[in-house]
C-alpha atoms as a PDB file:
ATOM      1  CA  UNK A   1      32.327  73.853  75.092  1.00  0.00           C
ATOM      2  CA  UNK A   2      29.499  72.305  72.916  1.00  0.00           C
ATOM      3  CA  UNK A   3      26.531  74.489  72.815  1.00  0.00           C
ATOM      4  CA  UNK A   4      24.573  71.295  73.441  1.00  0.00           C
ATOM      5  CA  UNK A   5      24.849  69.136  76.390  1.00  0.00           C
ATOM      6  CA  UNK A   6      27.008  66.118  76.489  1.00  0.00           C
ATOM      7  CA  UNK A   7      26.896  62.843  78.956  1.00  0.00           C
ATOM      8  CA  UNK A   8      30.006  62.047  80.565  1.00  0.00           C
ATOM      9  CA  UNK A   9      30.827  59.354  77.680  1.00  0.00           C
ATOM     10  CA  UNK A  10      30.511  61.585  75.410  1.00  0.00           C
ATOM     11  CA  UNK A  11      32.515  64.331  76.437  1.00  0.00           C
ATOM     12  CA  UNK A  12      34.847  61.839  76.601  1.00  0.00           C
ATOM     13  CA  UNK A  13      34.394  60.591  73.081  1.00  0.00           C
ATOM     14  CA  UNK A  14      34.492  63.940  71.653  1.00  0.00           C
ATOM     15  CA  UNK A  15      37.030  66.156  73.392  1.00  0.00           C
ATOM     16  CA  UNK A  16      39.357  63.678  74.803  1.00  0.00           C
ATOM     17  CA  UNK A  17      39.618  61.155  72.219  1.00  0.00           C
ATOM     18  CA  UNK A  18      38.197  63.332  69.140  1.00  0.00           C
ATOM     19  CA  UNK A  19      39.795  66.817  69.650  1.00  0.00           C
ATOM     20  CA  UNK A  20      42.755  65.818  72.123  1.00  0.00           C
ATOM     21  CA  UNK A  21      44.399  62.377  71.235  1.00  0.00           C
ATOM     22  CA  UNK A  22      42.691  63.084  67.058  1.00  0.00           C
ATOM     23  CA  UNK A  23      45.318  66.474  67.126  1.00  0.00           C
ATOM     24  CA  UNK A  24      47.870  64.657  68.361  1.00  0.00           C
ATOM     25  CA  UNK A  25      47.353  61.813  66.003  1.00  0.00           C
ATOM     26  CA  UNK A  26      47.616  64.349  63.158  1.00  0.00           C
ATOM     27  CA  UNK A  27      50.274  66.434  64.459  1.00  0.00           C
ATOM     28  CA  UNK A  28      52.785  63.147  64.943  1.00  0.00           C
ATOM     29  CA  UNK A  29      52.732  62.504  61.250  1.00  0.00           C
ATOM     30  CA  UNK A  30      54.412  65.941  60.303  1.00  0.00           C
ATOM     31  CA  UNK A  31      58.011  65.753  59.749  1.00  0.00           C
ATOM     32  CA  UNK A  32      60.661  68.669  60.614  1.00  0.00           C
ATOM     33  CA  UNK A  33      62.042  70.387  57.765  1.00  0.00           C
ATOM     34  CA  UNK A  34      64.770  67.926  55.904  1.00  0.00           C
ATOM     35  CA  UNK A  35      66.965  70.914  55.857  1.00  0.00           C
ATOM     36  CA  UNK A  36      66.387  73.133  58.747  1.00  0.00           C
ATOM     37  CA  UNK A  37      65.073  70.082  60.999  1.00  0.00           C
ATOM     38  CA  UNK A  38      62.448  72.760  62.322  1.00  0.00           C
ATOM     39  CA  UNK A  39      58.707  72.782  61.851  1.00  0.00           C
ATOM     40  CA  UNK A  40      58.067  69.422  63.425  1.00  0.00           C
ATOM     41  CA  UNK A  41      55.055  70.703  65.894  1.00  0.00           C
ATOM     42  CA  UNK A  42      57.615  69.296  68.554  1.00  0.00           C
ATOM     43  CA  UNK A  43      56.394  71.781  71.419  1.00  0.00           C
ATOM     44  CA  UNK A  44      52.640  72.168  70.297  1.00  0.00           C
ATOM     45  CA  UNK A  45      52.256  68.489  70.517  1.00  0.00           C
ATOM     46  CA  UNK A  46      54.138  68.135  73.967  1.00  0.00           C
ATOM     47  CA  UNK A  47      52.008  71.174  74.956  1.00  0.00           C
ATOM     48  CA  UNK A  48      49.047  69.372  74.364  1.00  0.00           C
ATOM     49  CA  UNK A  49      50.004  66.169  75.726  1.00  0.00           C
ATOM     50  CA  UNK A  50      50.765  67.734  79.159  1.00  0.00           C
ATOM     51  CA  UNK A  51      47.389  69.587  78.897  1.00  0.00           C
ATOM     52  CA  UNK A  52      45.417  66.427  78.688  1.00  0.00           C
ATOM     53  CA  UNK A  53      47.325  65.131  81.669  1.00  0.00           C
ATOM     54  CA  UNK A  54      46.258  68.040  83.545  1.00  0.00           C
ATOM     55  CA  UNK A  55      42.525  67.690  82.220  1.00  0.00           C
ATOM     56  CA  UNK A  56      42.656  64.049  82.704  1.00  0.00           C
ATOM     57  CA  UNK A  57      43.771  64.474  86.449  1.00  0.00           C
ATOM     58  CA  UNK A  58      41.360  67.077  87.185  1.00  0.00           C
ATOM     59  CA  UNK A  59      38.459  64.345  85.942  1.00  0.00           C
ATOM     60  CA  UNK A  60      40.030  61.244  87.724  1.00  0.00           C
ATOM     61  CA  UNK A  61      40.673  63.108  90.699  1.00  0.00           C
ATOM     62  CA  UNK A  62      39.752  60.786  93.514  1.00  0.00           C
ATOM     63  CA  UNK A  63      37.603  62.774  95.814  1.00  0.00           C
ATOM     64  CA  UNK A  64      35.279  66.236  95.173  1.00  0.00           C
ATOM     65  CA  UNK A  65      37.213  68.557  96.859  1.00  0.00           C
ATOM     66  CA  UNK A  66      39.570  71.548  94.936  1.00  0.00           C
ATOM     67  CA  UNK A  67      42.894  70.842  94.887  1.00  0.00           C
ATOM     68  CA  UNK A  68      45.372  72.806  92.783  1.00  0.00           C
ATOM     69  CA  UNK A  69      46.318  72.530  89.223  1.00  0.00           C
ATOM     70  CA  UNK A  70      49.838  70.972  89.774  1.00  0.00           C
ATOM     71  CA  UNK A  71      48.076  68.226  92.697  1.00  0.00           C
ATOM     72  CA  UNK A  72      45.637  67.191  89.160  1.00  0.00           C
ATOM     73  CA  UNK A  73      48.036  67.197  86.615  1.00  0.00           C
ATOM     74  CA  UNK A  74      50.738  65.078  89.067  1.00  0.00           C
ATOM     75  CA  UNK A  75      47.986  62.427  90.184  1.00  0.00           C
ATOM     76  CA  UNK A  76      47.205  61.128  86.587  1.00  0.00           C
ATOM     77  CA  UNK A  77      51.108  61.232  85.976  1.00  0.00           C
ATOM     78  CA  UNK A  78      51.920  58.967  88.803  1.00  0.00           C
ATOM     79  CA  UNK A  79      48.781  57.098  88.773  1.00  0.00           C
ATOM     80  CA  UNK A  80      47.864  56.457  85.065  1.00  0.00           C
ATOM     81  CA  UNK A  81      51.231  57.535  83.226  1.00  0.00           C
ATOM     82  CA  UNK A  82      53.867  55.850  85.283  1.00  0.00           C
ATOM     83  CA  UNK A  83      51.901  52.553  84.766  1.00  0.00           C
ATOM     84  CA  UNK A  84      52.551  52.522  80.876  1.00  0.00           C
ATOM     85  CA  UNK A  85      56.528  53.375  81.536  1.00  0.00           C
ATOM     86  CA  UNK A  86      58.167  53.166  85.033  1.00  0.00           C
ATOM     87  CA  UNK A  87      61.019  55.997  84.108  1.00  0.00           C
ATOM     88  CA  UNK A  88      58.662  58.746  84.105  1.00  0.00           C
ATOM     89  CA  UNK A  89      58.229  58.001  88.497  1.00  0.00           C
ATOM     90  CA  UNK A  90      59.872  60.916  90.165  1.00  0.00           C
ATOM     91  CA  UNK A  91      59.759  63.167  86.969  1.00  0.00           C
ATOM     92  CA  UNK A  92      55.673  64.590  87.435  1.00  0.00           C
ATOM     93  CA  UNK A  93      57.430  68.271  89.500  1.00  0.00           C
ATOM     94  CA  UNK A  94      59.991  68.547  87.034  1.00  0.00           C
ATOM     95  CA  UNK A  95      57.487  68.138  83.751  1.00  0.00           C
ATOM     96  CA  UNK A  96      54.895  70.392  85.344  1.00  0.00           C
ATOM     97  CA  UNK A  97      57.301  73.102  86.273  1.00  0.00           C
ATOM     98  CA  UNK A  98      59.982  73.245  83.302  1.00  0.00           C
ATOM     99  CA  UNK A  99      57.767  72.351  80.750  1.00  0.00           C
ATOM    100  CA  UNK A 100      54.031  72.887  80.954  1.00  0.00           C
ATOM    101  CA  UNK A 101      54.308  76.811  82.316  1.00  0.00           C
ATOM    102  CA  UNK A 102      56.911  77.580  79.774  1.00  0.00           C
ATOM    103  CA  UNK A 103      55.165  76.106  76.636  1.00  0.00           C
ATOM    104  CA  UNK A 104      51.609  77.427  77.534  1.00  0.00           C
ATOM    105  CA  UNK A 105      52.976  80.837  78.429  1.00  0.00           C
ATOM    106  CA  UNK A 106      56.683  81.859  76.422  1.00  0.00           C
ATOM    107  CA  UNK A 107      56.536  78.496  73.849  1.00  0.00           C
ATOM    108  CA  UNK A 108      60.230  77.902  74.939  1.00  0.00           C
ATOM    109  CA  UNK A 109      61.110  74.801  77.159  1.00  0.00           C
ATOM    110  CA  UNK A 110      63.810  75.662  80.476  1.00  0.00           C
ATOM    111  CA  UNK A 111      67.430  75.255  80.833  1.00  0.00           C
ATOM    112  CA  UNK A 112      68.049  71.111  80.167  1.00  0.00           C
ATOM    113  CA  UNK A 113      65.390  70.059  78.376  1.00  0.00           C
ATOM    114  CA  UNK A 114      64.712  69.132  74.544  1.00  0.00           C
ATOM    115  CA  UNK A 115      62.609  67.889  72.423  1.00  0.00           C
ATOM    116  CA  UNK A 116      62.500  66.355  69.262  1.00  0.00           C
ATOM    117  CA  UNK A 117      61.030  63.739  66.831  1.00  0.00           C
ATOM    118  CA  UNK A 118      63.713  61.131  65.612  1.00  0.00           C
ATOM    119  CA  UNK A 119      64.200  59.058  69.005  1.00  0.00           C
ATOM    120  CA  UNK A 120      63.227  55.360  69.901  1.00  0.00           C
ATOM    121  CA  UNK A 121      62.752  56.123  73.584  1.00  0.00           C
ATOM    122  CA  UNK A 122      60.246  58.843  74.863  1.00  0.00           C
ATOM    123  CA  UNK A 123      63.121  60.126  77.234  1.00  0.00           C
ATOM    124  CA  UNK A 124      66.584  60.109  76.761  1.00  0.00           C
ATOM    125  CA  UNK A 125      68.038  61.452  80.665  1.00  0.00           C
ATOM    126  CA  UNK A 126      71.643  62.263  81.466  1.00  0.00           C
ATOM    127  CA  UNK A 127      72.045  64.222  84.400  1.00  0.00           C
ATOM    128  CA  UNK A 128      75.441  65.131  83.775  1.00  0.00           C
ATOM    129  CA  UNK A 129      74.828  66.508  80.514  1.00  0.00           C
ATOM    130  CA  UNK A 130      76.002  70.511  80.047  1.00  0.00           C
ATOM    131  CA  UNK A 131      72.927  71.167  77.348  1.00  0.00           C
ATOM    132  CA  UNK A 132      69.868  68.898  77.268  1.00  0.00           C
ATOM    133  CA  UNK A 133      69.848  66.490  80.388  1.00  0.00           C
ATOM    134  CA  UNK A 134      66.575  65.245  79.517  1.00  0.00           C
ATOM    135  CA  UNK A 135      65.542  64.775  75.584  1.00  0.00           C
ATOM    136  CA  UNK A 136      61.379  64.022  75.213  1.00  0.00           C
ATOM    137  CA  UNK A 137      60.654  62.470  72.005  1.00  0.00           C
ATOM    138  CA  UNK A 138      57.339  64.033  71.234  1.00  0.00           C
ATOM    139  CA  UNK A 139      55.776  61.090  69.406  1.00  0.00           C
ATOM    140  CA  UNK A 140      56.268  58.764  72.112  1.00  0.00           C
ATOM    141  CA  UNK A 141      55.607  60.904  74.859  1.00  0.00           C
ATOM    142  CA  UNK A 142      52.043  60.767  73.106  1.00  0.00           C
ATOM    143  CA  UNK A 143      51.804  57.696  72.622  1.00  0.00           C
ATOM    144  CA  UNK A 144      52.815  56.929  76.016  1.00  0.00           C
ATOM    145  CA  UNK A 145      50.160  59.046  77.609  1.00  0.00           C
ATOM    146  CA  UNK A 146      47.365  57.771  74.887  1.00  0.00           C
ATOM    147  CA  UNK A 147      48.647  53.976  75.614  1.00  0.00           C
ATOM    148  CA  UNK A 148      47.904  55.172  79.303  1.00  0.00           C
ATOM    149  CA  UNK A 149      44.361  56.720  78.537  1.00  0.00           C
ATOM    150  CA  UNK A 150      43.239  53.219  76.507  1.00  0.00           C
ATOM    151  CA  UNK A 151      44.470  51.247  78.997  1.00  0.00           C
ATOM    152  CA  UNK A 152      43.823  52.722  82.381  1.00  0.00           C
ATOM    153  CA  UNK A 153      41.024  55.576  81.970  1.00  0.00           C
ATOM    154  CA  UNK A 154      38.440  53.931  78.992  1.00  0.00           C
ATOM    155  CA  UNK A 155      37.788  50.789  81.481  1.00  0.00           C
ATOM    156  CA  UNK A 156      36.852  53.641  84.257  1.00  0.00           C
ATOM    157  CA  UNK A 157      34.506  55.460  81.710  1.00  0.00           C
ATOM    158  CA  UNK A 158      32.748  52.002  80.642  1.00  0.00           C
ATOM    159  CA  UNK A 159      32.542  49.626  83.572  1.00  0.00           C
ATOM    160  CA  UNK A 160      32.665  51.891  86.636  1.00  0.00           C
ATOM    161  CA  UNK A 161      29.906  53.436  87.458  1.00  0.00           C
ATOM    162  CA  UNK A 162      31.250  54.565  91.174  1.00  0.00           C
ATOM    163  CA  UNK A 163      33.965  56.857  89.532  1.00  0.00           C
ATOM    164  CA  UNK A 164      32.106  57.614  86.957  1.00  0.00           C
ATOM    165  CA  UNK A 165      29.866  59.578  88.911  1.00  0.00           C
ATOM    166  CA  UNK A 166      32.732  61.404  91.050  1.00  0.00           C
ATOM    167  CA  UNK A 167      34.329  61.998  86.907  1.00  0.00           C
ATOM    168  CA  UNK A 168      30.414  63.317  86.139  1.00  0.00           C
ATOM    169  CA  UNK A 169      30.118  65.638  88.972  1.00  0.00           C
ATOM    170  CA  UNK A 170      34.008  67.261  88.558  1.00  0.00           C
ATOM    171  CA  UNK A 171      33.119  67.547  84.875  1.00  0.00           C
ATOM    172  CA  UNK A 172      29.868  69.716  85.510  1.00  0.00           C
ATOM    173  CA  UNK A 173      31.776  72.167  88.358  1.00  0.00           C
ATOM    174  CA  UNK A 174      34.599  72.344  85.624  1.00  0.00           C
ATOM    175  CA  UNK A 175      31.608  73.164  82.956  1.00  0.00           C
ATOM    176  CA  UNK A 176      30.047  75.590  85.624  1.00  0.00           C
ATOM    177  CA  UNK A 177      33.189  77.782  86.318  1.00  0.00           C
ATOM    178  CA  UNK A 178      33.649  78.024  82.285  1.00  0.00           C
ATOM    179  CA  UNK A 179      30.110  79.212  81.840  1.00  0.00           C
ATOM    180  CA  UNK A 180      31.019  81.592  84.737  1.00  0.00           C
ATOM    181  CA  UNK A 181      34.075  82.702  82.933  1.00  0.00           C
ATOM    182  CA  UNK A 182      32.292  83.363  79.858  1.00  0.00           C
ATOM    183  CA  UNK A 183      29.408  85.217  81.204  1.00  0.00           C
ATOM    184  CA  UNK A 184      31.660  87.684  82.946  1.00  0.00           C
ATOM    185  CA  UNK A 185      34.394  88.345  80.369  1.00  0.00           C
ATOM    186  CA  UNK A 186      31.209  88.759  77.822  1.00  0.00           C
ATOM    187  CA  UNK A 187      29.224  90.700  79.698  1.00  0.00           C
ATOM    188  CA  UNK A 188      32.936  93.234  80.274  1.00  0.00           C
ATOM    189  CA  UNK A 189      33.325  93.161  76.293  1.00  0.00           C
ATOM    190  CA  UNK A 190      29.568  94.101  75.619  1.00  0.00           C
ATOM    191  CA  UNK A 191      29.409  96.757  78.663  1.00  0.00           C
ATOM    192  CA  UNK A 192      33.263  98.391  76.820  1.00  0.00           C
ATOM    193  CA  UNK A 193      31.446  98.484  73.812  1.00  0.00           C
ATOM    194  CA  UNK A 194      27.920 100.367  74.805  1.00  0.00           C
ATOM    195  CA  UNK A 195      30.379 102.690  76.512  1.00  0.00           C
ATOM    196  CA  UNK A 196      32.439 103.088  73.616  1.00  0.00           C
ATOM    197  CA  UNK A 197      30.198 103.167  70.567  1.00  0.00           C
ATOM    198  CA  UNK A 198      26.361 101.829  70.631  1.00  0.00           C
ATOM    199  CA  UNK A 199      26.546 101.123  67.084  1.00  0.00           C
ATOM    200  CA  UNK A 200      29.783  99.177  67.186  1.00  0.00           C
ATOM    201  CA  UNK A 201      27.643  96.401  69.523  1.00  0.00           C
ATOM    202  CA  UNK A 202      24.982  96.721  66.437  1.00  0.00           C
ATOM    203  CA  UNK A 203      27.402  95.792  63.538  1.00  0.00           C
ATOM    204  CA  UNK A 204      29.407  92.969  65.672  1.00  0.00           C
ATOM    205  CA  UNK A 205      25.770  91.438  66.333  1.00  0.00           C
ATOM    206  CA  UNK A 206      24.477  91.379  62.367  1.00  0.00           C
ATOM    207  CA  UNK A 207      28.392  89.939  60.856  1.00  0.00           C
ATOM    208  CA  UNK A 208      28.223  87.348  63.917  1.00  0.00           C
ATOM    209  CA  UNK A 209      25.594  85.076  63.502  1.00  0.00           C
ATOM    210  CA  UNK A 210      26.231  82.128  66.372  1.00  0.00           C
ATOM    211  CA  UNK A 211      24.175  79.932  64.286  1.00  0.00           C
ATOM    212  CA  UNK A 212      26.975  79.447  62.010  1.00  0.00           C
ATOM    213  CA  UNK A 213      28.757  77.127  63.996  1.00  0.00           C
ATOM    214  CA  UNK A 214      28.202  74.097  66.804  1.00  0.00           C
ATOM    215  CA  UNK A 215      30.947  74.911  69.197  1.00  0.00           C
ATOM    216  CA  UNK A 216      32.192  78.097  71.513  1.00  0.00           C
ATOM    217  CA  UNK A 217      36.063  78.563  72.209  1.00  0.00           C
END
């Protein structure tokens, strides 16, 4: 997070349409490999897309209460995403559960799925295919999900002040349980190292200098 605060609108500005949708803008314009047909950032930018549905949906979430990740990450789907493209109703479970895990945590995709970066239609589906019974062209399952942010979410962040608020007051409990994260896993790495070595804590404080940069990981 920004070391500085932000306002709802410009958290928005900055991580969602700066960081998020700028990545993706830059990753669609590399090409695979003429020869191998590998290195197209395929995965990393499906990866990404699904994790700003699942940030997205914890925002818009429609009431204060905790729900879990899958119940976030399945209401923007069917309530922002399905509006751009009506074949992606139904398909929310089957993204979240054969995709999402298996890029963030092995970087592969499950039995019957593929990606790539050549197609004219963000899914190609044929159930009775042996291999890949759904194919997820990358570039348009970006610009799907972007077409779905401009035209569904930006309205909500400019005009409505009502869901606004409920966005503002998710976005500072998601902001709080970071800050929570960060103080504890800190405070475990400095306590390891006055165990370890006093002096170690000493030479990791004078190379680090935190004024260096504007932004924590």
């Amino acid at each position: 997070m920004l070391q500085r605060p932000l306002s709802t609108s410009e958290f928005f500005a900055h991580y969602i349409e700066g960081y998020l949708l700028g990545d993706l803008e830059n990753m669609s314009k590399i090409q695979p490999d003429r020869i191998t047909k590998l290195g197209g950032v395929c995965y990393p930018m499906v990866l990404s897309t699904l994790s700003g549905i699942e940030m997205l949906g914890t925002l818009l979430y429609p009431d204060s209460t905790d729900q879990g990740r899958e119940d976030y990450f399945l209401h923007y789907w069917d309530n922002y995403l399905v509006k751009v493209d009506s074949q992606y109703e139904n398909l929310g479970t089957l993204f979240y559960n054969l995709l999402r895990h298996s890029l963030a945590h092995t970087f592969l995709t499950k039995h019957g799925i593929g990606i790539w970066k050549k197609g004219n239609k963000s899914l190609l589906i044929n159930l009775n295919s042996k291999d890949f019974k759904i194919i997820v062209d990358c570039n348009l399952f970006f610009r799907d999900f972007e077409k779905s942010y401009r035209q569904f979410v930006t309205p909500v962040i400019n005009n409505d002040i009502e869901k606004l608020s409920l966005i503002t007051l998710r976005l500072e409990t998601l902001k709080s349980r970071f800050e929570a994260d960060s103080l504890k896993y800190f405070n475990e790495f400095e306590k390891s190292l006055l165990e370890k070595n006093t002096k170690s804590l000493v030479n990791y404080q004078t190379e680090y200098n935190p004024n260096n940069t504007g932004v924590s990981i």
